[in-house]
PDB file of N, CA and C in Angstrom:
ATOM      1  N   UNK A   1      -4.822  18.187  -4.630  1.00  0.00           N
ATOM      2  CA  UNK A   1      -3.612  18.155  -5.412  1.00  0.00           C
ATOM      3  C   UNK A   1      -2.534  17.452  -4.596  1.00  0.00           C
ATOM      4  N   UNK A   2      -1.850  16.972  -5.397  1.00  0.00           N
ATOM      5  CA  UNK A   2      -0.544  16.128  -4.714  1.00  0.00           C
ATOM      6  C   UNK A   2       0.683  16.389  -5.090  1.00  0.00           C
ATOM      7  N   UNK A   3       1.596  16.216  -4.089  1.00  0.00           N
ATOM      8  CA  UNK A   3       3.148  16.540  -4.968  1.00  0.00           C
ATOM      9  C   UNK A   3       4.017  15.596  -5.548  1.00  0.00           C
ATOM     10  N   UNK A   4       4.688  15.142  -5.859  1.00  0.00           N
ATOM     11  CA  UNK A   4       5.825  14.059  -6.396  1.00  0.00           C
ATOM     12  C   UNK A   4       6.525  14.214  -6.917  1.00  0.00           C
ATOM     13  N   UNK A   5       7.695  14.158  -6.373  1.00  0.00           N
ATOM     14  CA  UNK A   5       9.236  14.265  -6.595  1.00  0.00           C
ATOM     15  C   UNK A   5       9.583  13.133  -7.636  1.00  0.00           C
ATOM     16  N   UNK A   6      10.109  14.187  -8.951  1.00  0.00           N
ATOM     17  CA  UNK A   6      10.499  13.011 -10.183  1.00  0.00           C
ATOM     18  C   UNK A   6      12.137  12.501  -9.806  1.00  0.00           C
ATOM     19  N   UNK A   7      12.504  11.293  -9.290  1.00  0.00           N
ATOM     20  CA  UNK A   7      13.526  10.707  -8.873  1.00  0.00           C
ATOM     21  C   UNK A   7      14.986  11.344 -10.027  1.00  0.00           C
ATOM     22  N   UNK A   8      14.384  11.229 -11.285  1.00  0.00           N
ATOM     23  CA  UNK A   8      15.191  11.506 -12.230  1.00  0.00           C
ATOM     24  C   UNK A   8      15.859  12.799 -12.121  1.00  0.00           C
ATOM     25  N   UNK A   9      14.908  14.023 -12.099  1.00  0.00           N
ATOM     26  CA  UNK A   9      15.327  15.426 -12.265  1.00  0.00           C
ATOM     27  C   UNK A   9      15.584  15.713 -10.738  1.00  0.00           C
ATOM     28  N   UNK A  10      14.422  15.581  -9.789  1.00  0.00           N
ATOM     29  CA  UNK A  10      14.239  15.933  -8.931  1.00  0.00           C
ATOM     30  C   UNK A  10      13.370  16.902  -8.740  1.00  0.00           C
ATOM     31  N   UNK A  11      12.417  17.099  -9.408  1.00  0.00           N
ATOM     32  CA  UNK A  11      11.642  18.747 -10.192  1.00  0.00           C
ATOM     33  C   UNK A  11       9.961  17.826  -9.563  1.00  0.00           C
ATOM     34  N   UNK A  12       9.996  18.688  -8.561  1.00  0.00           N
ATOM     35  CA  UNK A  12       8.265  18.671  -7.784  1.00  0.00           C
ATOM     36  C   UNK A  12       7.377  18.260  -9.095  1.00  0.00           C
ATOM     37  N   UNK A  13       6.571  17.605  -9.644  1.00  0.00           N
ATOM     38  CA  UNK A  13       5.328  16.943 -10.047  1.00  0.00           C
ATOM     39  C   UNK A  13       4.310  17.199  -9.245  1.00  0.00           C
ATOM     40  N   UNK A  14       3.344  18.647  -9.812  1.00  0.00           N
ATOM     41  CA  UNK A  14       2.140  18.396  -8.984  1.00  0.00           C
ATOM     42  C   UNK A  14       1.277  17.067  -9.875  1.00  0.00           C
ATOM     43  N   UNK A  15       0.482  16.291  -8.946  1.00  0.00           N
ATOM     44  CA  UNK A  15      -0.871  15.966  -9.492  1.00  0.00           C
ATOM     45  C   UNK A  15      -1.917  15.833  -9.199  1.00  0.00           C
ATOM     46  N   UNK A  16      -2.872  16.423  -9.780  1.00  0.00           N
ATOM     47  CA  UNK A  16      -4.474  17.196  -9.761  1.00  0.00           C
ATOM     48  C   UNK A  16      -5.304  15.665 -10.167  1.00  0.00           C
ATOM     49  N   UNK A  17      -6.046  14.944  -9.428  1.00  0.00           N
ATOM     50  CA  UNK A  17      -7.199  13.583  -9.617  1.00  0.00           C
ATOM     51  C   UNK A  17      -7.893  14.677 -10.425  1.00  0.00           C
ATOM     52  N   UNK A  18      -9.432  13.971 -11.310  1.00  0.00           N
ATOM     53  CA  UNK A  18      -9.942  14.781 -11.598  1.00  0.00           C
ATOM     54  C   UNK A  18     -11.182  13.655 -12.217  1.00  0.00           C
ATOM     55  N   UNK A  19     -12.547  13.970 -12.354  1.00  0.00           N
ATOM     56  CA  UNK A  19     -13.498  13.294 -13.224  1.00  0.00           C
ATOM     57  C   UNK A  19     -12.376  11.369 -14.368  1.00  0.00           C
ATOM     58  N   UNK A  20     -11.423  12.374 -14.697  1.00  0.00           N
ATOM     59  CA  UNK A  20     -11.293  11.128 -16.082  1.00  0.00           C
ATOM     60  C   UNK A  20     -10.186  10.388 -15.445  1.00  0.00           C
ATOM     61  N   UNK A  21      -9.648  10.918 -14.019  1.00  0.00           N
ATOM     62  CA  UNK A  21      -8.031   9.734 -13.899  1.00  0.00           C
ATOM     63  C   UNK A  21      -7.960  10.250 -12.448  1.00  0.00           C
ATOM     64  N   UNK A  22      -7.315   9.297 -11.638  1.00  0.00           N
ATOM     65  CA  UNK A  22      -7.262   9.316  -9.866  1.00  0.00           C
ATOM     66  C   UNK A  22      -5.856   9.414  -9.760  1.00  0.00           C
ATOM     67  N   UNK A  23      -5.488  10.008  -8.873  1.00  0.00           N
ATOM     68  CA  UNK A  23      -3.673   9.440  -8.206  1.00  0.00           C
ATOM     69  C   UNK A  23      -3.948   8.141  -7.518  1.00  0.00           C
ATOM     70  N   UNK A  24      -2.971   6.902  -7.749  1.00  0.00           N
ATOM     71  CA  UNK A  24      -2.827   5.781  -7.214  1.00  0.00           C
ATOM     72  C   UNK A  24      -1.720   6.151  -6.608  1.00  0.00           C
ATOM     73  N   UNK A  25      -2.344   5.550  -4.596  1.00  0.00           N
ATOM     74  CA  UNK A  25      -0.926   5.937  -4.062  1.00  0.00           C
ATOM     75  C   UNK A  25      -0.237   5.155  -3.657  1.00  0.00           C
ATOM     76  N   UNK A  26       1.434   5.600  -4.174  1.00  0.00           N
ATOM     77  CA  UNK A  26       2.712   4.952  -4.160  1.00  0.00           C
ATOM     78  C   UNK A  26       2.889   4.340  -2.883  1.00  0.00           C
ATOM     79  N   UNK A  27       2.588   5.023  -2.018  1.00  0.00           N
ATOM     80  CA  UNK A  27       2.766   4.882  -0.339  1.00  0.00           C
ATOM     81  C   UNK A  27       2.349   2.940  -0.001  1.00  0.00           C
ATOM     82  N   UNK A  28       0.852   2.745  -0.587  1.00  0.00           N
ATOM     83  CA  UNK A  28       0.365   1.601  -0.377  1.00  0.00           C
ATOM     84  C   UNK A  28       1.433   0.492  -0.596  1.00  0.00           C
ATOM     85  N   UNK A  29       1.961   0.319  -1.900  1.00  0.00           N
ATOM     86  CA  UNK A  29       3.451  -0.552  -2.312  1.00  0.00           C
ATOM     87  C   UNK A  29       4.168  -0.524  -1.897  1.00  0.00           C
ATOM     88  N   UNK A  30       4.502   0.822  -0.708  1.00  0.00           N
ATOM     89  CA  UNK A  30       5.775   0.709   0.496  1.00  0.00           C
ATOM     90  C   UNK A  30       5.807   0.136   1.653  1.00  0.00           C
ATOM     91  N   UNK A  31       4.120   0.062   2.353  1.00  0.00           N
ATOM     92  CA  UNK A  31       3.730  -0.571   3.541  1.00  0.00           C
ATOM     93  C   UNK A  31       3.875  -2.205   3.814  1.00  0.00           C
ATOM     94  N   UNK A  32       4.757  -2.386   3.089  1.00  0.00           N
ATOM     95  CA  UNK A  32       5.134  -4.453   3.380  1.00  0.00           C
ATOM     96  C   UNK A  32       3.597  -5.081   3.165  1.00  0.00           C
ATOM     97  N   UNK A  33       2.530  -4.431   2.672  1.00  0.00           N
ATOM     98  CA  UNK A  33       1.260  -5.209   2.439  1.00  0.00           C
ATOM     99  C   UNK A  33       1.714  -6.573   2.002  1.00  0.00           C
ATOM    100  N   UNK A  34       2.456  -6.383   0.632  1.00  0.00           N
ATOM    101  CA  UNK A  34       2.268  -7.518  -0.114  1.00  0.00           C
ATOM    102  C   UNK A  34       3.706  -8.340   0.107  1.00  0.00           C
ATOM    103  N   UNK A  35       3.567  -8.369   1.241  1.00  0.00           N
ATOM    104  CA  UNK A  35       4.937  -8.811   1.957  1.00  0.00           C
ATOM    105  C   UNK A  35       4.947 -10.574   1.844  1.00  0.00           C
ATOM    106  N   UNK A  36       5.446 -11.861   1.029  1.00  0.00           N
ATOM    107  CA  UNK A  36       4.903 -13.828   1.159  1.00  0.00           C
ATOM    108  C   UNK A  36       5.317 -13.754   2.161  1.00  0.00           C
ATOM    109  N   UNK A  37       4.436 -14.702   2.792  1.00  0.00           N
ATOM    110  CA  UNK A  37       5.216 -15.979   4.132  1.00  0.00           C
ATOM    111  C   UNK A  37       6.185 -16.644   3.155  1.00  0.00           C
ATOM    112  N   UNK A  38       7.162 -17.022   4.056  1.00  0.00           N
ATOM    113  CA  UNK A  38       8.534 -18.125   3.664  1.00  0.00           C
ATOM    114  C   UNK A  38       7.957 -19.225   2.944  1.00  0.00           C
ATOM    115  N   UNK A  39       8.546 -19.574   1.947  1.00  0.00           N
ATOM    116  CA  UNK A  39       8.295 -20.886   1.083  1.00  0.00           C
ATOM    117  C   UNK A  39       8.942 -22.382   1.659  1.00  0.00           C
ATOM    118  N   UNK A  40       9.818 -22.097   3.032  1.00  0.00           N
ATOM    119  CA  UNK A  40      10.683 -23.506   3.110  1.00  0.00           C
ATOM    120  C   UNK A  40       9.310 -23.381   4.107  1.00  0.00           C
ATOM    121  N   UNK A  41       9.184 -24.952   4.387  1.00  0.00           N
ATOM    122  CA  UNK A  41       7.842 -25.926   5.129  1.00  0.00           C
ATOM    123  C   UNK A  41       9.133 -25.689   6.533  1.00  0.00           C
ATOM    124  N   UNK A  42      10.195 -26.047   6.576  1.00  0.00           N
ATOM    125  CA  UNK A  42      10.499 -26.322   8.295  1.00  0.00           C
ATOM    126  C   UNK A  42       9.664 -24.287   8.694  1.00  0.00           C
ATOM    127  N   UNK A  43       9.739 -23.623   8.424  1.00  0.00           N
ATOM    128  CA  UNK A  43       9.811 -22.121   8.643  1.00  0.00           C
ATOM    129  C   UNK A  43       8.349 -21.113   8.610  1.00  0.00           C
ATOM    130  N   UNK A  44       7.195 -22.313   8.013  1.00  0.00           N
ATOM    131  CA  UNK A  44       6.712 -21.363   7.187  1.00  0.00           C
ATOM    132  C   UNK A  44       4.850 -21.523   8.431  1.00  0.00           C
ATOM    133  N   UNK A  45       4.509 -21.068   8.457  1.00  0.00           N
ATOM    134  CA  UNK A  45       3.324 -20.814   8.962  1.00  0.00           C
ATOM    135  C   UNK A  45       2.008 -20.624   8.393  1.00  0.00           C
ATOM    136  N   UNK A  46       0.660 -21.446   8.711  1.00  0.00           N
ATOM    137  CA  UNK A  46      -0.211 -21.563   8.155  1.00  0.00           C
ATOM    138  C   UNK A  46      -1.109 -20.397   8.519  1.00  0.00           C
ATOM    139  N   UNK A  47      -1.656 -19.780   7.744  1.00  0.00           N
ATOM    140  CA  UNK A  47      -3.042 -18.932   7.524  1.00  0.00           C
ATOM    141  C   UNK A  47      -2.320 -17.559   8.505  1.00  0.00           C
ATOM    142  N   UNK A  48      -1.309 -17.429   8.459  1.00  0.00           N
ATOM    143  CA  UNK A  48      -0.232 -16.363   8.990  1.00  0.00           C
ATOM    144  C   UNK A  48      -1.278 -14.699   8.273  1.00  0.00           C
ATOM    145  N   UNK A  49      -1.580 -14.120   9.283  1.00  0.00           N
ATOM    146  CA  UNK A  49      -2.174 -12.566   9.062  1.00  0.00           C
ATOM    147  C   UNK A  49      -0.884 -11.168   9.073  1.00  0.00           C
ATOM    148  N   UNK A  50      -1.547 -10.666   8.255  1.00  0.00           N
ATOM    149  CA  UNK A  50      -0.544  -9.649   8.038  1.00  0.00           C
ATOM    150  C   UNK A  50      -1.176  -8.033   8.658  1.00  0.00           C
ATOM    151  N   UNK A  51      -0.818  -7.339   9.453  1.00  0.00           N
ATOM    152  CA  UNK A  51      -1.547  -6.174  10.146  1.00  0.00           C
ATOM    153  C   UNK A  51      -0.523  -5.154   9.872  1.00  0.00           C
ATOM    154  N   UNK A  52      -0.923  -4.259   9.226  1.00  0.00           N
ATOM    155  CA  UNK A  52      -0.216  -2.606   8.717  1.00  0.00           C
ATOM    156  C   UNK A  52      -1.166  -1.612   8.951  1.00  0.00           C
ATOM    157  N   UNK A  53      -0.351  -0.675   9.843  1.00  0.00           N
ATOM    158  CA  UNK A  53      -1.360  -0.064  10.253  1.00  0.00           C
ATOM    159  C   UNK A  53      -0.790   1.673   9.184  1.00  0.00           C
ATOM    160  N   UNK A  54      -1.575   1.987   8.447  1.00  0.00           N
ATOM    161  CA  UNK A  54      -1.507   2.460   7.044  1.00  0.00           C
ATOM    162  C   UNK A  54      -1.752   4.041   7.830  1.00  0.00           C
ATOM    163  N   UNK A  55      -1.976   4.645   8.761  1.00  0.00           N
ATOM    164  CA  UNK A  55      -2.499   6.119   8.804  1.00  0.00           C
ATOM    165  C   UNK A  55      -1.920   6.971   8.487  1.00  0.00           C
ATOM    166  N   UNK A  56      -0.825   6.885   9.034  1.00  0.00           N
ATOM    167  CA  UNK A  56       0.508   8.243   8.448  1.00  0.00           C
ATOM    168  C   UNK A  56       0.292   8.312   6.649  1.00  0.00           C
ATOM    169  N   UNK A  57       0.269   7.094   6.255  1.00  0.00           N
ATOM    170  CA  UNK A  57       0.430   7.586   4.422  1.00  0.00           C
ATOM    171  C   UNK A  57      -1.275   7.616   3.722  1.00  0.00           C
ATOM    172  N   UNK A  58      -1.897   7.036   4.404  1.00  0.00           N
ATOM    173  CA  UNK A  58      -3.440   7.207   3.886  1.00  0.00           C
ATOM    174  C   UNK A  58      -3.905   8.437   4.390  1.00  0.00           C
ATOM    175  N   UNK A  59      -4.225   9.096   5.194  1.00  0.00           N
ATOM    176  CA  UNK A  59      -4.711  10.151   6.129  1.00  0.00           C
ATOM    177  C   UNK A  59      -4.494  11.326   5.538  1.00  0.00           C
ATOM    178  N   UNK A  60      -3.382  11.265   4.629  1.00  0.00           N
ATOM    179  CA  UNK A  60      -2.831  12.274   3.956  1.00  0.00           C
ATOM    180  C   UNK A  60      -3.279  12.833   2.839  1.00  0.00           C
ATOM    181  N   UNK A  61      -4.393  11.874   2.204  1.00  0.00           N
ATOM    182  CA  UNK A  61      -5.181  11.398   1.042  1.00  0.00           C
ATOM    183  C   UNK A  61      -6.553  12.570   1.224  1.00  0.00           C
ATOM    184  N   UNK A  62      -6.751  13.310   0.210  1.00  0.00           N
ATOM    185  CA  UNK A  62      -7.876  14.164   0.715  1.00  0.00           C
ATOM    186  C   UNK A  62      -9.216  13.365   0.417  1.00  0.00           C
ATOM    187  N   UNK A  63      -9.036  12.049   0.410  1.00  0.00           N
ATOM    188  CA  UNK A  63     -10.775  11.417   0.214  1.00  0.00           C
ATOM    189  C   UNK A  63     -10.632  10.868   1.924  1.00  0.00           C
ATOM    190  N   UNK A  64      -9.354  10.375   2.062  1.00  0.00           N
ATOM    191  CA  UNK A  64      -9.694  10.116   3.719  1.00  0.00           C
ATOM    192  C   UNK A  64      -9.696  11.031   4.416  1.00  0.00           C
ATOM    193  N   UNK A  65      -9.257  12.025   4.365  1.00  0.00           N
ATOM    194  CA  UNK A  65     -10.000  13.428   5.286  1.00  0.00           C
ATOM    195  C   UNK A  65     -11.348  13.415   5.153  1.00  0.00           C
ATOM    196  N   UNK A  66     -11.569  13.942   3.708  1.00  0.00           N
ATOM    197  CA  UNK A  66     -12.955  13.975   3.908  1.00  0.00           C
ATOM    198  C   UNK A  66     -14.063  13.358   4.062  1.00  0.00           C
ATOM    199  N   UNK A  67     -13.521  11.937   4.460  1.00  0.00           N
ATOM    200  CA  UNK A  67     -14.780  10.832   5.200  1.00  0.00           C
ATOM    201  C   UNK A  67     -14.520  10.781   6.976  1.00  0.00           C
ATOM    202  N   UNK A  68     -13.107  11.380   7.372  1.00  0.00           N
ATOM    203  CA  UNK A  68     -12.904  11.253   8.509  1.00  0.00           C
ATOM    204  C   UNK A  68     -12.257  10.701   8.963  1.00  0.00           C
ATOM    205  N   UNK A  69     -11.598   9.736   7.921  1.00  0.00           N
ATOM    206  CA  UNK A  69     -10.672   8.577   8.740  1.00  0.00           C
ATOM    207  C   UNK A  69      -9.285   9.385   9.513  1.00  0.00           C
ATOM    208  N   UNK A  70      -8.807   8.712  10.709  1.00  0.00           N
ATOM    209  CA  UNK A  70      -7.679   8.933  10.932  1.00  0.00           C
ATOM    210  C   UNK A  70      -7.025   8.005  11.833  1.00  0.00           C
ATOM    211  N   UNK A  71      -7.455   6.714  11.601  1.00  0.00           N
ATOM    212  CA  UNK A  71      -6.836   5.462  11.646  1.00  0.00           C
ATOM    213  C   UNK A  71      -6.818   4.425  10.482  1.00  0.00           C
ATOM    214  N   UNK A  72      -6.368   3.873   9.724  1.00  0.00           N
ATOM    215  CA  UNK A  72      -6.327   3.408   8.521  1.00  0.00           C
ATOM    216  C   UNK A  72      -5.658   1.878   8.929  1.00  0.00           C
ATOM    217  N   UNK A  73      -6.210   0.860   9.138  1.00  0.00           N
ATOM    218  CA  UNK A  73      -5.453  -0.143   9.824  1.00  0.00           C
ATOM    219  C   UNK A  73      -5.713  -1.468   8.342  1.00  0.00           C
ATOM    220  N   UNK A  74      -4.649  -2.392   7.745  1.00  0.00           N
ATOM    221  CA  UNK A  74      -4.715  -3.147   6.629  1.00  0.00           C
ATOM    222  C   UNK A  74      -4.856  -4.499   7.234  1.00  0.00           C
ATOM    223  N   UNK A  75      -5.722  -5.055   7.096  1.00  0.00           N
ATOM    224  CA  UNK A  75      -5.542  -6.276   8.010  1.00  0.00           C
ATOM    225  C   UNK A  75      -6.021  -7.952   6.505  1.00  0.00           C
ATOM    226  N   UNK A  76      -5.003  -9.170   7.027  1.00  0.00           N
ATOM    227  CA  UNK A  76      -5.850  -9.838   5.592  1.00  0.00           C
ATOM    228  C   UNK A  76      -4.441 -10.980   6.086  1.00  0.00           C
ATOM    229  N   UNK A  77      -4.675 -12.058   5.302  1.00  0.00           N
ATOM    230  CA  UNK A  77      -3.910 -12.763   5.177  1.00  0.00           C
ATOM    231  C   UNK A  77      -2.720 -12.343   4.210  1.00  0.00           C
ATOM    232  N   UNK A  78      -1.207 -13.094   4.793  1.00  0.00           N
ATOM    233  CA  UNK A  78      -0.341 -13.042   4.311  1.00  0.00           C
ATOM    234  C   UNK A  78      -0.164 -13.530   2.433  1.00  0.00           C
ATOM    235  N   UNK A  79       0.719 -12.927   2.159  1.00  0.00           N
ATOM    236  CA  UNK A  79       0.600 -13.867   0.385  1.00  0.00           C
ATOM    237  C   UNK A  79       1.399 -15.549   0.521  1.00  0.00           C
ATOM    238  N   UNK A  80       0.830 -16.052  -0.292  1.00  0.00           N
ATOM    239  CA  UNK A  80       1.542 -17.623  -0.613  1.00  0.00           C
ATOM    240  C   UNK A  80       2.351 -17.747  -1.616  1.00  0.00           C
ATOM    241  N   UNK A  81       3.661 -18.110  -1.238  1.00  0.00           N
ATOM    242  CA  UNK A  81       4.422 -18.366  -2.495  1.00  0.00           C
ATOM    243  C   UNK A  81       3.828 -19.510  -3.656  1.00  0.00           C
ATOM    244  N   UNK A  82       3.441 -20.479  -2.653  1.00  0.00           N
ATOM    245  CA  UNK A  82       2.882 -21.693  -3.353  1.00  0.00           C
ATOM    246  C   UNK A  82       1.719 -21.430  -4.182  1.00  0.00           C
ATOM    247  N   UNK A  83       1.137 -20.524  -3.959  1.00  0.00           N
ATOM    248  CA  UNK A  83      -0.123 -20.595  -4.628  1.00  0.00           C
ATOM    249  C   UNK A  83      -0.463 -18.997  -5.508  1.00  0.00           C
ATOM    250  N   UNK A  84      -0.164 -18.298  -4.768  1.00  0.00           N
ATOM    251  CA  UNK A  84      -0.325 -16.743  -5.308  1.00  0.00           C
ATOM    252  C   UNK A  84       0.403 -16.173  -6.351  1.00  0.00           C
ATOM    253  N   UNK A  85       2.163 -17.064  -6.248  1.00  0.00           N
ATOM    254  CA  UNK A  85       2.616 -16.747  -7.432  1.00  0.00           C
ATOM    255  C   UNK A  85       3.099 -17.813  -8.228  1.00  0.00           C
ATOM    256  N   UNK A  86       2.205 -18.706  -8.710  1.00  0.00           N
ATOM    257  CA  UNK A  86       2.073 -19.876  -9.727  1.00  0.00           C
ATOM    258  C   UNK A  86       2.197 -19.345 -11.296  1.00  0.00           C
ATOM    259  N   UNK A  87       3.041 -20.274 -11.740  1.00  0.00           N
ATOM    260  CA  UNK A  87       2.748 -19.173 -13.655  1.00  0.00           C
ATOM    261  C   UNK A  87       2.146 -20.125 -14.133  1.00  0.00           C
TER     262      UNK A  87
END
């Protein structure tokens, strides 16, 4: 079970995963994962890696307890303005 504070009221939200629906966690969208490299060329760096090291907010997760983890490290290339967010 998990807790979450509704911003609005302020009134604890438990939530229970279960067979038909998972908690997706918020935490992941806070860790600068999906952080672009700079779009100006004087500034910007090629094939630039991005390293977050995720344990404090994953660890907390009762599927990563119960496999053991207690280092959670995000490792991957940075996003591209040029290319990743094209419409």
């Amino acid at each position: 079970m998990f807790e979450e504070v509704d911003k609005s009221s302020g009134e604890i939200v438990n939530l229970t995963p279960n067979a038909s629906n998972t908690v997706q966690p918020v935490a992941l969208m806070r860790l600068g994962v999906f952080v672009p490299t700079l779009k100006s060329l004087k500034n910007r760096k090629k094939n630039t890696l991005s390293r977050t090291d995720a344990s404090e907010e994953l660890t907390r997760l009762s599927l990563a307890r119960a496999e053991g983890f207690d280092k959670v490290e995000i490792t991957g290339p940075r996003l591209d303005m040029d290319n990743d967010f094209k419409t």
